[in-house]
PDB file of N, CA and C in Angstrom:
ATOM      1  N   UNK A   1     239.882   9.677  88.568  1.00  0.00           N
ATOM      2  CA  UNK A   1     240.153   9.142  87.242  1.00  0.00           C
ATOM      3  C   UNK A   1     239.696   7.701  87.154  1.00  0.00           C
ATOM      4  N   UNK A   2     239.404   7.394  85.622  1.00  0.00           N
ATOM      5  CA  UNK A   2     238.632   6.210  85.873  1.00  0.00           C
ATOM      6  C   UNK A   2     239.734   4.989  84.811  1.00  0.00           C
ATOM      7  N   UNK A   3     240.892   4.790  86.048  1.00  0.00           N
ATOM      8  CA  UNK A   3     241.882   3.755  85.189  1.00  0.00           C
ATOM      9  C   UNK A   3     242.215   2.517  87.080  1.00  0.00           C
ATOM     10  N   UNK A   4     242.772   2.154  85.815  1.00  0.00           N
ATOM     11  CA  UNK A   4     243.126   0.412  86.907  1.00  0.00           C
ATOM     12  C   UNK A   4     244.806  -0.141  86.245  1.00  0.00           C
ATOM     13  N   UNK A   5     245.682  -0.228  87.548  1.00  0.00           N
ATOM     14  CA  UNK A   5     246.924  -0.779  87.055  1.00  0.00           C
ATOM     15  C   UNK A   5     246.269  -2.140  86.598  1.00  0.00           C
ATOM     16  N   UNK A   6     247.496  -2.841  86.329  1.00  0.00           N
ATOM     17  CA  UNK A   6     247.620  -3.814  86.200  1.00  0.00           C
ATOM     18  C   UNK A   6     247.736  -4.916  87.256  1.00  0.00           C
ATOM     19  N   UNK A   7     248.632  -4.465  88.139  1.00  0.00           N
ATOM     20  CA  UNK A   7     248.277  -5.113  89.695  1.00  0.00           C
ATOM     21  C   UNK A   7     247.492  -4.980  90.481  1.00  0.00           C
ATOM     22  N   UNK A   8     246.591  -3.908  90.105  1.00  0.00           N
ATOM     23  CA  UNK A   8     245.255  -4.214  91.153  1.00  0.00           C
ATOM     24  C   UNK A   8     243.928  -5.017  90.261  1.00  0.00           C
ATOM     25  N   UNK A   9     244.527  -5.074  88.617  1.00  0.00           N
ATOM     26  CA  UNK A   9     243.560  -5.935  88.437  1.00  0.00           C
ATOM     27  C   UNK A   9     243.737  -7.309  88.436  1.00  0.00           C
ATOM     28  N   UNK A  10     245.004  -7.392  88.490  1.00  0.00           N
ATOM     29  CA  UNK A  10     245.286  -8.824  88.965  1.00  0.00           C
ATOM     30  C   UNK A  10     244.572  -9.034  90.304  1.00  0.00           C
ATOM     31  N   UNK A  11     244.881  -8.659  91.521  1.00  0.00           N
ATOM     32  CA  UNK A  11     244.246  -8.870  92.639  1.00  0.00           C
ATOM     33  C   UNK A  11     242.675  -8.445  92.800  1.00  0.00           C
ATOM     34  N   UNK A  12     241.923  -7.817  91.547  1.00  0.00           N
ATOM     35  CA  UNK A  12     240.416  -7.761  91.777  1.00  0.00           C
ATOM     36  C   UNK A  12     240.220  -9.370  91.223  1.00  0.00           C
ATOM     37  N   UNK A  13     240.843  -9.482  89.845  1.00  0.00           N
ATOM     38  CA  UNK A  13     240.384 -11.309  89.581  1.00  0.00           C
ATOM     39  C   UNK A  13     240.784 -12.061  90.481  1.00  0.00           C
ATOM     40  N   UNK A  14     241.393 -12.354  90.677  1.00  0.00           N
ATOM     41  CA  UNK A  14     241.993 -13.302  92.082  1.00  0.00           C
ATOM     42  C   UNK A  14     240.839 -13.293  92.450  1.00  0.00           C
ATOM     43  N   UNK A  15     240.445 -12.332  93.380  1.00  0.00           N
ATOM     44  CA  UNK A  15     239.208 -12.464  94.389  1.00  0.00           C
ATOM     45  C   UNK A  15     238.027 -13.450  94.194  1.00  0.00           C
ATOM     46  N   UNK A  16     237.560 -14.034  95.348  1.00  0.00           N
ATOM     47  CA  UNK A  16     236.686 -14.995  94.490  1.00  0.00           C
ATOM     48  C   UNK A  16     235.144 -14.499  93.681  1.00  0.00           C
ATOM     49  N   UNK A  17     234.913 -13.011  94.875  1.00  0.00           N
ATOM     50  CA  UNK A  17     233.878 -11.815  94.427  1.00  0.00           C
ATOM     51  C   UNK A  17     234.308 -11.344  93.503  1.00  0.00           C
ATOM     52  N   UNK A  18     234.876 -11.555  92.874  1.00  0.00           N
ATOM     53  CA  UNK A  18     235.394 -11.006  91.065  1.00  0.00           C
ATOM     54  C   UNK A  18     233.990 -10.283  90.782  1.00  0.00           C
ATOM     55  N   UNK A  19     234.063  -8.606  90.375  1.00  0.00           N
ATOM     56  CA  UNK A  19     232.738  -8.544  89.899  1.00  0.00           C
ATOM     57  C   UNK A  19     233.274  -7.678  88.499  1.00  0.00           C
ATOM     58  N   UNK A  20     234.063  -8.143  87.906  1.00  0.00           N
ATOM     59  CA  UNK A  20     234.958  -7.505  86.530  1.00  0.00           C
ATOM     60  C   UNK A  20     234.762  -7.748  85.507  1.00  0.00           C
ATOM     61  N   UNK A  21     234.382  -7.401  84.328  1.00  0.00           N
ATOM     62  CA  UNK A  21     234.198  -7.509  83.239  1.00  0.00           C
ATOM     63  C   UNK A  21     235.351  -6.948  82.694  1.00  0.00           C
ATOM     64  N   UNK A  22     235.890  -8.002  81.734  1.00  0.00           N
ATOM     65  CA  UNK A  22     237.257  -7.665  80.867  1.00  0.00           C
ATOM     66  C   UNK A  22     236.521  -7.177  79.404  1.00  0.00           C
ATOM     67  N   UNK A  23     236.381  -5.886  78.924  1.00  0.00           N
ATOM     68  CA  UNK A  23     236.314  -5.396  77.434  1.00  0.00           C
ATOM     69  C   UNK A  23     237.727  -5.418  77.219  1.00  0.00           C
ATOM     70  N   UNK A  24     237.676  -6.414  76.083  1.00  0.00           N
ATOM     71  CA  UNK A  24     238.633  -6.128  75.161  1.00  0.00           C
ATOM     72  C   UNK A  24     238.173  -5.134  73.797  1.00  0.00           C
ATOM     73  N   UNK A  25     238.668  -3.975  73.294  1.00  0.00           N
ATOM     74  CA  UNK A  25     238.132  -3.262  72.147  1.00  0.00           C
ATOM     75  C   UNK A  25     239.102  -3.459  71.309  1.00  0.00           C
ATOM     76  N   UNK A  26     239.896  -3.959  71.319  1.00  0.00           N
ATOM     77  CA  UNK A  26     241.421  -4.274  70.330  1.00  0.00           C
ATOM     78  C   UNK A  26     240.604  -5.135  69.167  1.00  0.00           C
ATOM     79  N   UNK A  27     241.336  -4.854  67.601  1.00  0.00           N
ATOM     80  CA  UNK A  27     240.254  -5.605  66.302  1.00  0.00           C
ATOM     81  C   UNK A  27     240.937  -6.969  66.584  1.00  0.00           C
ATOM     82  N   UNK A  28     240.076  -7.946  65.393  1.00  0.00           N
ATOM     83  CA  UNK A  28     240.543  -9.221  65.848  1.00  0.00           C
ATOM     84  C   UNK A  28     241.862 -10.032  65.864  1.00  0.00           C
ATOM     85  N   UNK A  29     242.748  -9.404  64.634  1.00  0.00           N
ATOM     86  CA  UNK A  29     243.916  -9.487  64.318  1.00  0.00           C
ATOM     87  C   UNK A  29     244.822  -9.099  65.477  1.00  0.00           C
ATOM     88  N   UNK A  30     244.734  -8.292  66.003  1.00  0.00           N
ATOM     89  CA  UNK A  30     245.436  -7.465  67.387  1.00  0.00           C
ATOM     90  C   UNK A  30     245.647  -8.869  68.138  1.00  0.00           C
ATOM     91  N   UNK A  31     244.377  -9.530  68.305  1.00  0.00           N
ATOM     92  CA  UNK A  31     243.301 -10.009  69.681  1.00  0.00           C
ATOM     93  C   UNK A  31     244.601 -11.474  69.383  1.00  0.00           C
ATOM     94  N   UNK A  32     244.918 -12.201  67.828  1.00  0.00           N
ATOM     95  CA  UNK A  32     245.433 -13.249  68.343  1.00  0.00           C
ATOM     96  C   UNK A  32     246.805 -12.889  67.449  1.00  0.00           C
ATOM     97  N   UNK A  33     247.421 -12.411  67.570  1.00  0.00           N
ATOM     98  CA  UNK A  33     248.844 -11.528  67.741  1.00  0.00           C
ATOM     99  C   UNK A  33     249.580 -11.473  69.114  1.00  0.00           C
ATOM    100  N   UNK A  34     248.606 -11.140  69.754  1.00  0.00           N
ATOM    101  CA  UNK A  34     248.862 -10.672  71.238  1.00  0.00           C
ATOM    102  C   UNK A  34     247.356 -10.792  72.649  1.00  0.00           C
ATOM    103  N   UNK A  35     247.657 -12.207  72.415  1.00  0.00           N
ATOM    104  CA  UNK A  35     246.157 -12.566  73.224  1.00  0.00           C
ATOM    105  C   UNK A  35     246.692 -12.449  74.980  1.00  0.00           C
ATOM    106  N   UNK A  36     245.449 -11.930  75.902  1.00  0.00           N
ATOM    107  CA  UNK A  36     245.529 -11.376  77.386  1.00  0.00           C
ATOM    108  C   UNK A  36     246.088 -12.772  77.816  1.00  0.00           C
ATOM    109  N   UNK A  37     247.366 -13.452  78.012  1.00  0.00           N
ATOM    110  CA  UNK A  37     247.353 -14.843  78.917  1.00  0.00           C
ATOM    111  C   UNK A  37     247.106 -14.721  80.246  1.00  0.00           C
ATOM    112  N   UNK A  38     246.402 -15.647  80.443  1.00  0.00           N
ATOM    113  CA  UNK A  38     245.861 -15.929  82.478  1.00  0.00           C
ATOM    114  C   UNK A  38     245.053 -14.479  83.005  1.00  0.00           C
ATOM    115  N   UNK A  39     244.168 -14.174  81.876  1.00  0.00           N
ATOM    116  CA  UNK A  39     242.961 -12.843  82.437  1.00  0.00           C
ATOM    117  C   UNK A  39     241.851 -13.579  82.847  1.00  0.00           C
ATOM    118  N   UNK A  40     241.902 -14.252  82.691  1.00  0.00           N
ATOM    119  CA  UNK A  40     240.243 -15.054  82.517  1.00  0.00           C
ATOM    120  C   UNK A  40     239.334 -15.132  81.843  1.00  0.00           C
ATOM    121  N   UNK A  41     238.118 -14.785  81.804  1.00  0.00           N
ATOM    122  CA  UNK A  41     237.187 -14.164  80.761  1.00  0.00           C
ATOM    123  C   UNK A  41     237.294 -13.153  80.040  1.00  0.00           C
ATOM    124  N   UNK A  42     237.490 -12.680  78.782  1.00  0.00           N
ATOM    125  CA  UNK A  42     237.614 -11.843  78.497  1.00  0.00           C
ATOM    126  C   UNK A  42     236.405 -11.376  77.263  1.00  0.00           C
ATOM    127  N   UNK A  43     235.977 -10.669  77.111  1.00  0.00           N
ATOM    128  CA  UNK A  43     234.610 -10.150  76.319  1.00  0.00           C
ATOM    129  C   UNK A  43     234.994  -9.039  75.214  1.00  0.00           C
ATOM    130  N   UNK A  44     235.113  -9.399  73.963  1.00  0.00           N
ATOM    131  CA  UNK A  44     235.479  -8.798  72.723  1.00  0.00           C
ATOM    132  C   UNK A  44     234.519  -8.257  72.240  1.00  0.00           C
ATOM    133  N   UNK A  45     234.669  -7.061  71.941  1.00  0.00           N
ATOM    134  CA  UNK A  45     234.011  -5.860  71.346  1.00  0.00           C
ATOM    135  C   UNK A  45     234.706  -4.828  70.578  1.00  0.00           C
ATOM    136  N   UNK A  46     235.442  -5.250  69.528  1.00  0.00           N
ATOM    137  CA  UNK A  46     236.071  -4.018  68.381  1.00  0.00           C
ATOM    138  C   UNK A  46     235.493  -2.763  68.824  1.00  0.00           C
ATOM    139  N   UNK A  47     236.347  -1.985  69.082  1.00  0.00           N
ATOM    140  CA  UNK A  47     236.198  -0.595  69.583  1.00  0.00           C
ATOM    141  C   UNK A  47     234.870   0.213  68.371  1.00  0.00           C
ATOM    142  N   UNK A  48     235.064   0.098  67.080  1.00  0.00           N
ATOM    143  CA  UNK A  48     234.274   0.567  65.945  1.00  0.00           C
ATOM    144  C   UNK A  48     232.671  -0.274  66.583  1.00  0.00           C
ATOM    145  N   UNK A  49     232.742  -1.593  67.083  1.00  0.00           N
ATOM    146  CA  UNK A  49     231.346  -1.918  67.312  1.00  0.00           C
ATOM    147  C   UNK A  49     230.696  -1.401  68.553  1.00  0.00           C
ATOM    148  N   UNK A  50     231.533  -0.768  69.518  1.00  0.00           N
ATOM    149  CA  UNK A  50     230.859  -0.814  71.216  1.00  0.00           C
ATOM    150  C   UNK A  50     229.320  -0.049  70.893  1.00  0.00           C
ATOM    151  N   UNK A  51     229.053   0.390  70.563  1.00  0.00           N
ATOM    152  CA  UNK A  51     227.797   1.623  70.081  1.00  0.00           C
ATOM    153  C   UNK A  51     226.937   0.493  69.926  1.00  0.00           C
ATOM    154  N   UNK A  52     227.069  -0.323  69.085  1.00  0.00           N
ATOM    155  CA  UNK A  52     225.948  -0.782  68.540  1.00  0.00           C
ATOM    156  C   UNK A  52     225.724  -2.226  69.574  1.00  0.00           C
ATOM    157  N   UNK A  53     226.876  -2.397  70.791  1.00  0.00           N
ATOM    158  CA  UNK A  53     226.795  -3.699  71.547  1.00  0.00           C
ATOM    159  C   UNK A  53     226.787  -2.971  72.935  1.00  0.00           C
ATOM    160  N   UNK A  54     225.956  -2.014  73.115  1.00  0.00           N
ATOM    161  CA  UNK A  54     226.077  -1.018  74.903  1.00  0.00           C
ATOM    162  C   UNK A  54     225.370  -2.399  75.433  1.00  0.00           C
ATOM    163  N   UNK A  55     224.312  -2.915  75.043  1.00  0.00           N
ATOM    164  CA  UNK A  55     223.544  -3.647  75.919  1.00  0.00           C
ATOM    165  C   UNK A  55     224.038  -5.503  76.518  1.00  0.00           C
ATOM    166  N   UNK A  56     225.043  -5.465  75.728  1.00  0.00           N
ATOM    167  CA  UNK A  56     225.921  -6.495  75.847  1.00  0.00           C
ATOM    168  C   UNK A  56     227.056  -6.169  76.993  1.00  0.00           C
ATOM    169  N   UNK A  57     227.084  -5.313  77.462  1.00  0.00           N
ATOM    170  CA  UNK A  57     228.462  -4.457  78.486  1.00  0.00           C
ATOM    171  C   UNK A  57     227.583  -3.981  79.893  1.00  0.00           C
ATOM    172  N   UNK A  58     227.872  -4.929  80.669  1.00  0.00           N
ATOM    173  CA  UNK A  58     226.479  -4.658  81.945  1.00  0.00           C
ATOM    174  C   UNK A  58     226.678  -3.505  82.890  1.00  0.00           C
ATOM    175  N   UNK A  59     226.103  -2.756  83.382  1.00  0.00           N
ATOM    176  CA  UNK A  59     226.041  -1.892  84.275  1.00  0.00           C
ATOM    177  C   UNK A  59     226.350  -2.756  85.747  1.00  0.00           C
ATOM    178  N   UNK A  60     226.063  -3.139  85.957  1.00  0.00           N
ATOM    179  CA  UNK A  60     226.738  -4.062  87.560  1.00  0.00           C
ATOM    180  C   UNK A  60     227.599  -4.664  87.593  1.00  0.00           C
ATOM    181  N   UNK A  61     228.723  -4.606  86.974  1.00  0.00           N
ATOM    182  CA  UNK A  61     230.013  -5.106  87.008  1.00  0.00           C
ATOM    183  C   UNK A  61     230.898  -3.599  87.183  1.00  0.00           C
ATOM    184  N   UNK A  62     232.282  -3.787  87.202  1.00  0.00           N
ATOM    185  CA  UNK A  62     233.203  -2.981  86.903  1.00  0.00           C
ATOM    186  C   UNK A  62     233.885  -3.431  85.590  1.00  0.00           C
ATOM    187  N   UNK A  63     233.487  -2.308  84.424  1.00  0.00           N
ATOM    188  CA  UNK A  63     234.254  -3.009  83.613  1.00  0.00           C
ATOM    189  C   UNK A  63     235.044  -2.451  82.939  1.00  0.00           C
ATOM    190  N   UNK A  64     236.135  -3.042  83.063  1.00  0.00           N
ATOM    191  CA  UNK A  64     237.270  -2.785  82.705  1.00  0.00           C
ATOM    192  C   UNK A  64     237.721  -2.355  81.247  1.00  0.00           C
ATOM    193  N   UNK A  65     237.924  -1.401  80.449  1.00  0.00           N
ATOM    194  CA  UNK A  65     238.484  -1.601  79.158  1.00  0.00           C
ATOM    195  C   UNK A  65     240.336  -1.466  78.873  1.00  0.00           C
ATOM    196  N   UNK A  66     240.147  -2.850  77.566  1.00  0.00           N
ATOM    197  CA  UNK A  66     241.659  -3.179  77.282  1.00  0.00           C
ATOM    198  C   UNK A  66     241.891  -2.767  75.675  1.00  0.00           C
ATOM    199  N   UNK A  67     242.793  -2.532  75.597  1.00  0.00           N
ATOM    200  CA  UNK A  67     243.472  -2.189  74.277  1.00  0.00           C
ATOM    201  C   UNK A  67     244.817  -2.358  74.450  1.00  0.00           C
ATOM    202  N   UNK A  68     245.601  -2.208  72.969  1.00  0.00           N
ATOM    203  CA  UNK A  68     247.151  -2.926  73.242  1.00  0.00           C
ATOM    204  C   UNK A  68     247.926  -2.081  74.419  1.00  0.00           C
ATOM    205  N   UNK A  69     247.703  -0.594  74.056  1.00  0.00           N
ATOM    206  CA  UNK A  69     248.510   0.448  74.941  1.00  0.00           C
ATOM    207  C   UNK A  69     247.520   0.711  76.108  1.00  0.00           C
ATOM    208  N   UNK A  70     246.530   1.389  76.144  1.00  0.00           N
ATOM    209  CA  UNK A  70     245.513   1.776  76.851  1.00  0.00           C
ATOM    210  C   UNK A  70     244.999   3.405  76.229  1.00  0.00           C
ATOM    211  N   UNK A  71     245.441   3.428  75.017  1.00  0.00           N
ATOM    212  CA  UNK A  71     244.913   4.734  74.020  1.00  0.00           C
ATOM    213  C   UNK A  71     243.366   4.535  73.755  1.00  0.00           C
ATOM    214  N   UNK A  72     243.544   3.640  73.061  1.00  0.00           N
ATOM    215  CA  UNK A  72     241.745   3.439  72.254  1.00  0.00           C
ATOM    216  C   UNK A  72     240.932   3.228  73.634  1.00  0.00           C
ATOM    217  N   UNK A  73     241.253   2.260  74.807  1.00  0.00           N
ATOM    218  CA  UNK A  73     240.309   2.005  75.664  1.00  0.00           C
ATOM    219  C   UNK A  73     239.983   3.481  76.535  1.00  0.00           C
ATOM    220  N   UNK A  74     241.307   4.281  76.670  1.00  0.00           N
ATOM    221  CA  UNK A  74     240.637   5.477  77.053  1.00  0.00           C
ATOM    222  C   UNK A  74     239.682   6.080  76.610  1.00  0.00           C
ATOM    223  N   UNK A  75     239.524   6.208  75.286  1.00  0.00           N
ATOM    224  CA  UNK A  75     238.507   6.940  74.868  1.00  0.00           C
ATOM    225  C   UNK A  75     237.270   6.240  74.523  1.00  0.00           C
ATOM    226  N   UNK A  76     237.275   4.257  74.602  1.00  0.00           N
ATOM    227  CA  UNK A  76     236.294   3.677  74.785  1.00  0.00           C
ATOM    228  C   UNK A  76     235.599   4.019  76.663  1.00  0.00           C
ATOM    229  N   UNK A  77     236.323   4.435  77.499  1.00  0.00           N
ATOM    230  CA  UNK A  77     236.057   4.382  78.801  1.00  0.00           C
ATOM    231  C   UNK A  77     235.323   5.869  79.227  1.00  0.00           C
ATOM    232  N   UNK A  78     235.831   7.036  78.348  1.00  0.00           N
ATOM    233  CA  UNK A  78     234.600   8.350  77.971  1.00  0.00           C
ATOM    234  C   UNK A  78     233.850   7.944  77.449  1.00  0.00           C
ATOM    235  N   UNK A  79     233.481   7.410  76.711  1.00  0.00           N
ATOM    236  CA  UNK A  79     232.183   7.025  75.853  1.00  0.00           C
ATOM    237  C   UNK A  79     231.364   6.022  76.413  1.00  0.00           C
ATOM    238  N   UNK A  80     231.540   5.550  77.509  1.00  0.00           N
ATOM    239  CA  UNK A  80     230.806   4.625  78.842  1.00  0.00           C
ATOM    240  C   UNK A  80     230.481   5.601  79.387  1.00  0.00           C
ATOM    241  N   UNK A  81     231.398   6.488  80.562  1.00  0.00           N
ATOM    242  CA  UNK A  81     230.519   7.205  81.135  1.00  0.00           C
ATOM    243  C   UNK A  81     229.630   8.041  80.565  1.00  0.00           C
ATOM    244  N   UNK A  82     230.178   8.847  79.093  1.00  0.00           N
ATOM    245  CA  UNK A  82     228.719   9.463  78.603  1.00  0.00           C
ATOM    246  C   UNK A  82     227.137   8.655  78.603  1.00  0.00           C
ATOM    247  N   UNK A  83     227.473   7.179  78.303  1.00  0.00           N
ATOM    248  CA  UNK A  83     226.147   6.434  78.432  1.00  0.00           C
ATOM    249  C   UNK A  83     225.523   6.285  79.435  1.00  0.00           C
ATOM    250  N   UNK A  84     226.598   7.037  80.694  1.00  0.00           N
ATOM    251  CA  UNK A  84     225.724   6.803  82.296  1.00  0.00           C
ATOM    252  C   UNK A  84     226.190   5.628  82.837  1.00  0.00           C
ATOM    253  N   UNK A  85     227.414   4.682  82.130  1.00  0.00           N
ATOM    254  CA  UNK A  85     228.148   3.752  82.865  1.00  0.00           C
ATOM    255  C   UNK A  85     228.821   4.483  84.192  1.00  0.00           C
ATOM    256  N   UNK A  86     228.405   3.690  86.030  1.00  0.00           N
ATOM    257  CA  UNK A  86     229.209   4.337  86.800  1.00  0.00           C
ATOM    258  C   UNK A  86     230.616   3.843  86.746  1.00  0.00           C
ATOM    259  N   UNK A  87     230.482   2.728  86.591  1.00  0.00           N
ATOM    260  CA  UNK A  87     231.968   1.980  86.870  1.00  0.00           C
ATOM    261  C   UNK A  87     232.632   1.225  86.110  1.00  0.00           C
ATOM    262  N   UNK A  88     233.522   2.168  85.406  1.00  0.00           N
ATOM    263  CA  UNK A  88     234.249   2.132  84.445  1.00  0.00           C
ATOM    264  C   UNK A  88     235.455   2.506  84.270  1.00  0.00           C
ATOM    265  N   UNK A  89     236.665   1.371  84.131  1.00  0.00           N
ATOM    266  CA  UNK A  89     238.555   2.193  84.051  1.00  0.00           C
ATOM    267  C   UNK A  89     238.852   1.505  83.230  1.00  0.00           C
ATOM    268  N   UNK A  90     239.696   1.893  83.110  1.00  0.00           N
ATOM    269  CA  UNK A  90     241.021   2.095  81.936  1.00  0.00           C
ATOM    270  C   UNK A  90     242.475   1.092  82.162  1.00  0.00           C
ATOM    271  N   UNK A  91     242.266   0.050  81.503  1.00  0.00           N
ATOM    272  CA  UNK A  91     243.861  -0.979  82.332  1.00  0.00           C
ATOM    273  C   UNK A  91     245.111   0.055  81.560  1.00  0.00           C
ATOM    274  N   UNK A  92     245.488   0.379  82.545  1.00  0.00           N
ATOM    275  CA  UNK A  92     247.048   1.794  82.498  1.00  0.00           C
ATOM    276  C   UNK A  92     247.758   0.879  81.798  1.00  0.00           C
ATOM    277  N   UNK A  93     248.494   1.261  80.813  1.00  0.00           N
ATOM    278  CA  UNK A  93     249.587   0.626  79.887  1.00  0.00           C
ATOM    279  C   UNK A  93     248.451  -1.082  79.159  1.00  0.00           C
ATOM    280  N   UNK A  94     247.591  -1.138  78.844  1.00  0.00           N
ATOM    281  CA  UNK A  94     246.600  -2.051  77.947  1.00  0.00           C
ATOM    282  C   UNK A  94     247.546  -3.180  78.573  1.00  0.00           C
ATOM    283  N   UNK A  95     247.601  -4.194  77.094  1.00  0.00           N
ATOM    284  CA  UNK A  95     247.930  -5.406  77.459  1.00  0.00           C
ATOM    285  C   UNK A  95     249.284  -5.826  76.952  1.00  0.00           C
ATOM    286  N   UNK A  96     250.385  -4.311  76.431  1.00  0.00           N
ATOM    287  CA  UNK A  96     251.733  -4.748  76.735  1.00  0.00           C
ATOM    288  C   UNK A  96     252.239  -4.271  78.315  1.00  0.00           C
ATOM    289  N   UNK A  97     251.139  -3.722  79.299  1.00  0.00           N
ATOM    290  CA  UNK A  97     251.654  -3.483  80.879  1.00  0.00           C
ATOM    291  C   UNK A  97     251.556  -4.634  80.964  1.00  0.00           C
ATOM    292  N   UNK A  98     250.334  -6.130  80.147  1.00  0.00           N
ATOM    293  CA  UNK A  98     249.836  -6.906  81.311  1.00  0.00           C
ATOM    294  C   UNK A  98     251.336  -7.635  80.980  1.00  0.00           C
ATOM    295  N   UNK A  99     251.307  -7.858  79.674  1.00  0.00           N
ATOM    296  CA  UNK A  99     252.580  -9.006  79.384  1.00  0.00           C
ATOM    297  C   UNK A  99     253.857  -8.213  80.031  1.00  0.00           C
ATOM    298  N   UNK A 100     253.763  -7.323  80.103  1.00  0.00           N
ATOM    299  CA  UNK A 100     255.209  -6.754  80.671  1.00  0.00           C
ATOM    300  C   UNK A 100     254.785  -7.576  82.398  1.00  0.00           C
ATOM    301  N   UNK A 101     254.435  -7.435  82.511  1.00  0.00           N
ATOM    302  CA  UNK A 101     253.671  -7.965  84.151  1.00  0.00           C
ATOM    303  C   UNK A 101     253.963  -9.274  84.539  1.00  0.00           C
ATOM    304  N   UNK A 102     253.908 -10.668  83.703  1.00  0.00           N
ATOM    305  CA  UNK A 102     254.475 -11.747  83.567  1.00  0.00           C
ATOM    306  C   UNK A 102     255.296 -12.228  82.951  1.00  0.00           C
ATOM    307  N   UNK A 103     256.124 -11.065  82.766  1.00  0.00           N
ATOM    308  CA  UNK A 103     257.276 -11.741  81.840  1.00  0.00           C
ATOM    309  C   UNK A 103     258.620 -11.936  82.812  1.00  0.00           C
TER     310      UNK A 103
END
């Protein structure tokens, strides 16, 4: 299966070989409602746009997709591998696991 807790993506950023790409697909309103605190980089792409931004989302990273729950990024994370993305998960519980995570 192609998902990632929350604590192992904490400990892939940590690393100083970080090779992670954070998709956020959440719309923009979502995005500062409930923004990722202490993710690092994070790379916004409204789930409705990923189609038209594949070439913006690199194949040599692992990249990660986020959404509030981890609903929409699931089905943003099928629609990677159909494009022939290898490495591609799903942050389990989006980004109320992450805030549940530092709270």
């Amino acid at each position: 299966m192609n998902v990632i807790t929350v604590e192992d993506l904490k400990s892939r950023l940590a690393s100083e070989s970080s090779d992670v790409f954070l998709l956020d697909i959440r719309e923009d309103r979502e995005i500062t409602m409930n923004p990722m605190q202490n993710a690092g980089e994070i790379h916004h792409i409204a789930m409705g746009d990923v189609k038209e931004h594949l070439n913006d989302i690199p194949r040599d990273k692992t990249v990660v997709v986020i959404c509030r729950s981890g609903a929409r990024s699931g089905m943003v994370v099928e629609y990677l591998l159909e494009q022939n993305y290898d490495n591609v998960a799903n942050l389990i519980g989006g980004v109320m696991a992450w805030e549940q995570s530092n709270a």
